[in-house]
Protein backbone atom coordinates (compact mmCIF):
# COMPACT_ATOMS: atom_id res chain seq x y z
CA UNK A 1 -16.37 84.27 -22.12
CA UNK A 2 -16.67 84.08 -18.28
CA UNK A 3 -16.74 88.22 -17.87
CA UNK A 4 -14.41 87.49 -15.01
CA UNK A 5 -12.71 90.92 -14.83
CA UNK A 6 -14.22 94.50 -15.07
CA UNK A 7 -10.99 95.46 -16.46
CA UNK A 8 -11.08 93.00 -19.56
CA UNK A 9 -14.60 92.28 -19.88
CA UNK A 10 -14.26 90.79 -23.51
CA UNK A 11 -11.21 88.56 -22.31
CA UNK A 12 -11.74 84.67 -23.59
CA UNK A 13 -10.78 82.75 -21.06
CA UNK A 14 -10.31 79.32 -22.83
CA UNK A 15 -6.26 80.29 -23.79
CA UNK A 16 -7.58 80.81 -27.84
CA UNK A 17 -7.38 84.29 -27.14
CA UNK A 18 -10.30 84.94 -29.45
CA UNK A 19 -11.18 88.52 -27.29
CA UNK A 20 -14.02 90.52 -27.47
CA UNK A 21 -13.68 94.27 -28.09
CA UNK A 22 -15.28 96.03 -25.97
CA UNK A 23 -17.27 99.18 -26.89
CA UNK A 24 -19.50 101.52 -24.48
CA UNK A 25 -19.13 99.63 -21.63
CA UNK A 26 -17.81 100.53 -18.25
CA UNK A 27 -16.55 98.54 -15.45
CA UNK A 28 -19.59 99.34 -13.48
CA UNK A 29 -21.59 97.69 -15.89
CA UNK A 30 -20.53 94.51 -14.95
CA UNK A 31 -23.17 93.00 -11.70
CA UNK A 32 -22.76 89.72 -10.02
CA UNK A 33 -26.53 89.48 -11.19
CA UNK A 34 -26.63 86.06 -12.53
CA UNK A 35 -29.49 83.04 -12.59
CA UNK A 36 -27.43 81.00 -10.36
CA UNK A 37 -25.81 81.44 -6.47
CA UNK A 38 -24.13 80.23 -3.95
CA UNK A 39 -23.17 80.46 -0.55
CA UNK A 40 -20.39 82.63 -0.72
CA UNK A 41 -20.99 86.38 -2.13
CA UNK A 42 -23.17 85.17 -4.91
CA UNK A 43 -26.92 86.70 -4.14
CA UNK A 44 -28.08 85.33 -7.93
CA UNK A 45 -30.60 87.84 -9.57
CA UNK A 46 -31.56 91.39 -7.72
CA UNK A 47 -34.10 93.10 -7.95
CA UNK A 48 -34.82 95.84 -9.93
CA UNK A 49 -37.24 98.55 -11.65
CA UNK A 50 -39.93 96.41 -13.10
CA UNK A 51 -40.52 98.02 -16.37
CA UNK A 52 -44.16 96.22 -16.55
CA UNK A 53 -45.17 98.53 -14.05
CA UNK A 54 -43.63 101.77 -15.43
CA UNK A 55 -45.98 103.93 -17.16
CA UNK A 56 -45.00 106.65 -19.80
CA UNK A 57 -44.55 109.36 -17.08
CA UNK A 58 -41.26 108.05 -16.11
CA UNK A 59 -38.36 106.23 -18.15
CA UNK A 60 -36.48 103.17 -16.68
CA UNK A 61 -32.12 103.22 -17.77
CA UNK A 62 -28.63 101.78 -16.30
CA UNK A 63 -29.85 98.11 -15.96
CA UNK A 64 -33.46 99.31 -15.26
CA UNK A 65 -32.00 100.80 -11.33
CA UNK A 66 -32.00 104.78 -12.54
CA UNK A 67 -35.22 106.03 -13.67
CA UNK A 68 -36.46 109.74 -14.61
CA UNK A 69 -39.62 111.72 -14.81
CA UNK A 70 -40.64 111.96 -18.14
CA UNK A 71 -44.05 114.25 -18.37
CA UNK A 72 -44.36 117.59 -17.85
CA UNK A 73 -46.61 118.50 -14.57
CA UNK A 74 -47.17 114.90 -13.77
CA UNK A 75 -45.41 111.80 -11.77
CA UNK A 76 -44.10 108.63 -13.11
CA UNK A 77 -43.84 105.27 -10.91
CA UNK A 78 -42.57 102.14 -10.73
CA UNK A 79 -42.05 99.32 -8.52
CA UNK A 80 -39.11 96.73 -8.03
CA UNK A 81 -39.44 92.68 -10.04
CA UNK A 82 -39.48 91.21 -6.41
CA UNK A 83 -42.58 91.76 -4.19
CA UNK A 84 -42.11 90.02 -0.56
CA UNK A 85 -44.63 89.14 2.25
CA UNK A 86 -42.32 88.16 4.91
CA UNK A 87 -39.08 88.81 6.02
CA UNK A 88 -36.64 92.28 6.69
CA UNK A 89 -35.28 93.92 3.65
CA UNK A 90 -32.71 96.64 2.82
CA UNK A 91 -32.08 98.80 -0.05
CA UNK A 92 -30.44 102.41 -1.10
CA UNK A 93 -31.35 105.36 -3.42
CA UNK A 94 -28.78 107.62 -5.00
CA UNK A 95 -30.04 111.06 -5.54
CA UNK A 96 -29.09 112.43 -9.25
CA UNK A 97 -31.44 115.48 -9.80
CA UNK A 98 -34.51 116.88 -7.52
CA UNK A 99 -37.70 118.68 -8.52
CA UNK A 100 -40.15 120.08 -5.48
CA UNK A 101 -40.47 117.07 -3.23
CA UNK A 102 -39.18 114.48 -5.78
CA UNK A 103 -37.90 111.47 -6.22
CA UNK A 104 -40.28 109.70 -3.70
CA UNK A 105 -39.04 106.40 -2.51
CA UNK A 106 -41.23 104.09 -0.97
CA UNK A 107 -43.07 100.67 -1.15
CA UNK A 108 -46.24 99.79 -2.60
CA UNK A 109 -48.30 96.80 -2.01
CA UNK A 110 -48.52 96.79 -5.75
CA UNK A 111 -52.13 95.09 -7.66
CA UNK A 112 -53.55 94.64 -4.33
CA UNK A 113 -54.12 98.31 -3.56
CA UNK A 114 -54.90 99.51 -6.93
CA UNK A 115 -54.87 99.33 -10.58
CA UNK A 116 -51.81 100.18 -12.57
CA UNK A 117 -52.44 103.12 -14.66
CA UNK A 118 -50.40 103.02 -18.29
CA UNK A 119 -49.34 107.09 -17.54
CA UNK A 120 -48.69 106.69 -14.06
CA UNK A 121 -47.27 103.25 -13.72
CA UNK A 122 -47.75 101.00 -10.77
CA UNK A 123 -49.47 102.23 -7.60
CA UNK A 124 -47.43 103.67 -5.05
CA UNK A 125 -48.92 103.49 -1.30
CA UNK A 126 -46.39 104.77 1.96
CA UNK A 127 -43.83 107.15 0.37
CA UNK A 128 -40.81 109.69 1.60
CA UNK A 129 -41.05 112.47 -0.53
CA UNK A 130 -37.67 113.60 -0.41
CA UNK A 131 -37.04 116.73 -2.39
CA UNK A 132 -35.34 120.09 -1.76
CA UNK A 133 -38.82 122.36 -1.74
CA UNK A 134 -40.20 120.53 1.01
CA UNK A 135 -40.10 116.79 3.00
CA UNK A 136 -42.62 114.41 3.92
CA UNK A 137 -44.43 111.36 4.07
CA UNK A 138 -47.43 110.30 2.19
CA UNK A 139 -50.03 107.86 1.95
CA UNK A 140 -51.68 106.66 -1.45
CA UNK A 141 -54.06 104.08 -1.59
CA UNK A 142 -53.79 103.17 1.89
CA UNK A 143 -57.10 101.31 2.83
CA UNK A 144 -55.45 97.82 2.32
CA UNK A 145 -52.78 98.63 4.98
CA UNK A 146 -54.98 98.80 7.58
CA UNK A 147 -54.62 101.41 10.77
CA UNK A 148 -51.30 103.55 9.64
CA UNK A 149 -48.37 105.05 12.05
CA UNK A 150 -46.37 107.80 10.21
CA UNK A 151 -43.79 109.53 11.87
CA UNK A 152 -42.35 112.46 10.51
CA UNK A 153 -39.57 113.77 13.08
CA UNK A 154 -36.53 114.81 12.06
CA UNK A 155 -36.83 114.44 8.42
CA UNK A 156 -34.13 116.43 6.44
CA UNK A 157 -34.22 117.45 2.64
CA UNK A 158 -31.66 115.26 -0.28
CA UNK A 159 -30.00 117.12 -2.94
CA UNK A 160 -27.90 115.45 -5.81
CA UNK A 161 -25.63 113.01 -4.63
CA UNK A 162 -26.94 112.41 -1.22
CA UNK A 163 -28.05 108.98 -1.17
CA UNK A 164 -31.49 107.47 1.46
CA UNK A 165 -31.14 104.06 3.21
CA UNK A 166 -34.65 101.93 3.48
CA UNK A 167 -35.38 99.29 5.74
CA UNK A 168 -38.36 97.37 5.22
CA UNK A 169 -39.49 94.58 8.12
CA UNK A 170 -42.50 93.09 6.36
CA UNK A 171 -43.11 90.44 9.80
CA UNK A 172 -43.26 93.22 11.68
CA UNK A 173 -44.98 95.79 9.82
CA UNK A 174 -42.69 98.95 9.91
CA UNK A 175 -40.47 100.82 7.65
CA UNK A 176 -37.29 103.02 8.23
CA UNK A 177 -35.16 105.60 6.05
CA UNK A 178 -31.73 106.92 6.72
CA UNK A 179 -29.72 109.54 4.83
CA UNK A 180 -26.21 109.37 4.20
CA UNK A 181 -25.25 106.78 6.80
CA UNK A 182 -27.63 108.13 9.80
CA UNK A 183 -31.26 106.76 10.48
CA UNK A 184 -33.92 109.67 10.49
CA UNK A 185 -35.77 109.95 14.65
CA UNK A 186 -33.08 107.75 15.97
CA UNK A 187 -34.43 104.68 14.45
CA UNK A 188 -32.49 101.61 14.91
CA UNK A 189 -34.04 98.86 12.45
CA UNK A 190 -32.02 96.21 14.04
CA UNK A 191 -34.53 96.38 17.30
CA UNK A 192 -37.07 97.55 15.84
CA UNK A 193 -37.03 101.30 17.17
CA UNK A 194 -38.79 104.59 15.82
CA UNK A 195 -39.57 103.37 12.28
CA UNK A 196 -41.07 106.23 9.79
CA UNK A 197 -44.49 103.74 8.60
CA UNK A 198 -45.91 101.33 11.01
CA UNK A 199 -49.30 99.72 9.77
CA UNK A 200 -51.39 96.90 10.75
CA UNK A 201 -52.98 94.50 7.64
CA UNK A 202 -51.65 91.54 6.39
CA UNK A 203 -51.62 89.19 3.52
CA UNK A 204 -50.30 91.41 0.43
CA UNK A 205 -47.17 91.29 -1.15
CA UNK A 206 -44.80 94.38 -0.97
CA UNK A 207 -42.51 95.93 -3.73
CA UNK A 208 -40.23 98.87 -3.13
CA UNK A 209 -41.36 101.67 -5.20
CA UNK A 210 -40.45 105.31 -6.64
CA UNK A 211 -41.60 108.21 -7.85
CA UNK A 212 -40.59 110.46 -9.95
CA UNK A 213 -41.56 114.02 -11.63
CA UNK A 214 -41.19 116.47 -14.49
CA UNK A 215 -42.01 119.76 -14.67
CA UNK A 216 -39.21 122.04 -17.41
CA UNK A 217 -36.57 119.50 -15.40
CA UNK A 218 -36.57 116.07 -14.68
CA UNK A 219 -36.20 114.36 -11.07
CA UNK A 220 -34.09 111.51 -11.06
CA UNK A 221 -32.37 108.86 -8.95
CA UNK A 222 -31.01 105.50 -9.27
CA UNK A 223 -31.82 102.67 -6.71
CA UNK A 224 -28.87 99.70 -5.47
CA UNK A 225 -30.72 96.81 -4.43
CA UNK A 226 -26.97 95.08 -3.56
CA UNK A 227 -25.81 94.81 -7.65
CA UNK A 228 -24.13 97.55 -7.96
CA UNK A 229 -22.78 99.52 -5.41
CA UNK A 230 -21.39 102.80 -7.75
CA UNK A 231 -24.73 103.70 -8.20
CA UNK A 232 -24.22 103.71 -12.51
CA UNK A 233 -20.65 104.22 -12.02
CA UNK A 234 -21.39 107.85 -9.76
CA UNK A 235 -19.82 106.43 -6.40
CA UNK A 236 -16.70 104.60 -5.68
CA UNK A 237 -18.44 100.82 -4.04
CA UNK A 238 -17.98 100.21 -0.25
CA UNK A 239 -18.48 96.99 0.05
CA UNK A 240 -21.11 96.22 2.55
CA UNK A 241 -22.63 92.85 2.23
CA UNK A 242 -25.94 91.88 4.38
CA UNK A 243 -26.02 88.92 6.50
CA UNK A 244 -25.77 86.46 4.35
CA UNK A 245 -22.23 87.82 2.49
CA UNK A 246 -25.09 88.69 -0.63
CA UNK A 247 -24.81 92.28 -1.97
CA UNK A 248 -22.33 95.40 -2.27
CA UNK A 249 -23.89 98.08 -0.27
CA UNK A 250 -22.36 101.88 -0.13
CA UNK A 251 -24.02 101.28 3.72
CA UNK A 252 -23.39 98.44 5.71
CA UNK A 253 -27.27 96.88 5.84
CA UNK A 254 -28.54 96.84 9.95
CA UNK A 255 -28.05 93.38 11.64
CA UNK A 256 -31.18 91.02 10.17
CA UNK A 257 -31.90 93.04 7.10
CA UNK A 258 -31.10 91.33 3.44
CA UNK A 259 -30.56 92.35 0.11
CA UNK A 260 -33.89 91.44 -2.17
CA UNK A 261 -32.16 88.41 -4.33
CA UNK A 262 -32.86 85.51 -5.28
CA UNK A 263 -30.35 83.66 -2.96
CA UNK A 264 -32.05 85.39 0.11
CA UNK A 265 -35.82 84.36 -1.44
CA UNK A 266 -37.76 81.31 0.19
CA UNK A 267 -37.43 78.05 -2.47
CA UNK A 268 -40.03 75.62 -2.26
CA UNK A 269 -38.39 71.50 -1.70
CA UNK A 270 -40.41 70.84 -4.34
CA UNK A 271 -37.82 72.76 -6.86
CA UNK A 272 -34.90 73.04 -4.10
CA UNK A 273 -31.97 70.55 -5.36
CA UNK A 274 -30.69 70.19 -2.00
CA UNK A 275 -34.45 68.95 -0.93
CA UNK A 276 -35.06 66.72 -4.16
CA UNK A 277 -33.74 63.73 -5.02
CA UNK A 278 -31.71 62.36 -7.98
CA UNK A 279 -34.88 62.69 -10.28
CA UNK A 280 -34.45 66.28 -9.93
CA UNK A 281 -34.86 67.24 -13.90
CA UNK A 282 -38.26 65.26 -14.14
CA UNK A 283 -39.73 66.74 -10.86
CA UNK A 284 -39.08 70.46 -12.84
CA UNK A 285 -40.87 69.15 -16.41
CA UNK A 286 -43.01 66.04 -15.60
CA UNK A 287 -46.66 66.92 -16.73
CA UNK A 288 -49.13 67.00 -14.03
C-alpha cells in the first residue's frame, strides 16, 4: 500500500489486488508528509499544531493544522512542532470563522518567554489579531525580544475564507503578513522592506503560533505550513512550491523564504548520510 493516488487511496499496488476500502477519507487527506525526502518535491515532515502546547481553551483537528476556541470568554493557543533560530520562513492561515479580533496568528519564542499554562496553552509573544471587530498587533511576553518595532499601517480586517500570508526572517529579525495575495504597508519580504515586527534579541528559538477564542461562537482557522494546500479540503491547491520545489502553497512563497520541513531543516554530518561513511547504522546506535 504505497497511497500513491488520492483517487484510490486503498489501491494495493503489488498486482494481488488485495484493496483497501476506503471509508471517511477525502482526497485532501492525503499529504506528502512523510519521514523521508528528497530533492525533488519531497519536503519530508511539516510542521504543524503541536498539541503538547495546546491547552484546554482551544481544540487541535484536520491533521492537527485547524484548531478552534474551545472556552467561553477566554483564548486558547498553540504553537507549531518546529521552532527555528535561523533562517526565512513562510506559512498561510485560512480563515474559517471570526470572533472580535480572533484568530490571532503569530510567533512565539515558545519556553523561553514564559511558562505554558494547561488552559491557555503555549505562550504567544508578537501577534496579528485579525478579526472583523477590530485589527491589530500585540505584544505578550515581550521582554526576551529585546527593543520591539511594530508597524501597524494599512492593516485590513479577515472574514471567513480570506486567508493571511506570514513571513518570518529569523537572521534578520522581522516579520511580515499579507492577505489574500497582497503584503500589508507595501512590504516586500524578499528585500527586506516594511515588515509588521522588527525586534532586536537573539538566541531563542521561534515557533509560529495562534490564537484562538470562544465566547457563544467559536473562532477558527486552519494553518498550511506547505502539506496541504486545500486548507482541509476548503480551497482548490495552487501549487506554489518555495525555493527548494518543497511545499504546495495557495501563494507563491517570496524569493528566499521556505516551507518549515524537515528537508529545508539544518542536519548535523554527524547523522547526515551524505556526510557519514559506510558505518552509517552504528554512528546512529553505538553507545557513547
Amino acid at each position: 500500500l504505497k497511497f500513491e493516488s488520492s483517487s484510490d487511496l486503498g489501491n494495493d499496488s503489488s498486482g494481488n489486488n488485495n484493496d483497501f476500502t476506503v471509508s471517511n477519507v477525502s482526497a485532501h487527506d492525503q499529504m506528502t508528509d512523510t519521514p523521508t525526502f528528497n530533492s525533488s518535491s519531497n519536503g519530508g515532515n511539516f510542521a504543524t499544531y503541536n498539541p503538547l502546547t495546546a491547552g484546554s481553551y482551544i481544540s487541535l483537528s484536520e491533521g492537527n493544522l485547524k484548531t478552534t476556541g474551545t472556552h467561553t470568554g477566554d483564548e486558547g493557543c498553540s504553537l507549531a512542532t518546529m521552532g527555528v533560530t535561523s533562517g526565512k520562513w513562510y506559512w498561510e492561515v485560512r480563515m474559517i470563522s471570526m470572533r472580535y479580533s480572533v484568530p490571532a496568528p503569530g510567533i512565539s519564542a515558545g519556553s523561553a518567554s514564559a511558562t505554558q499554562a494547561t488552559t491557555t496553552g503555549g505562550p504567544r509573544n508578537l501577534l496579528y489579531y485579525a478579526g472583523n471587530s477590530s485589527n491589530f498587533l500585540r505584544q505578550f511576553d515581550a521582554t526576551i525580544w529585546g527593543s520591539i518595532t511594530e508597524v501597524e499601517t494599512g492593516l485590513a480586517g479577515f472574514g471567513a475564507g480570506d486567508k493571511m500570508m506570514i513571513c518570518l526572517d529569523v537572521d534578520n529579525k522581522k516579520a511580515w503578513f499579507g492577505k489574500n495575495g497582497s503584503w500589508f504597508n507595501s512590504g516586500n519580504p524578499a528585500t527586506g522592506a516594511n515588515p509588521q515586527f522588527a525586534w532586536t534579541g537573539t538566541g531563542f528559538s521561534i515557533n509560529p503560533s495562534i490564537q484562538e477564542y470562544d465566547s457563544s461562537s467559536s473562532s477558527s482557522s486552519c494553518a498550511n505550513f506547505g502539506q496541504d494546500g486545500t486548507f482541509a479540503g476548503t480551497e482548490t491547491a495552487q501549487g506554489n512550491s518555495d525555493d527548494t520545489g518543497y511545499g504546495n502553497f495557495y501563494y507563491d512563497p517570496p524569493a528566499g523564504f521556505l516551507s518549515l520541513c524537515t528537508g529545508n531543516l539544518p542536519v548535523a554530518d554527524a547523522i547526515d548520510p551524505a556526510q557519514t561513511d559506510d558505518n552509517f547504522s552504528q554512528k546512529l546506535f553505538s553507545p557513547i
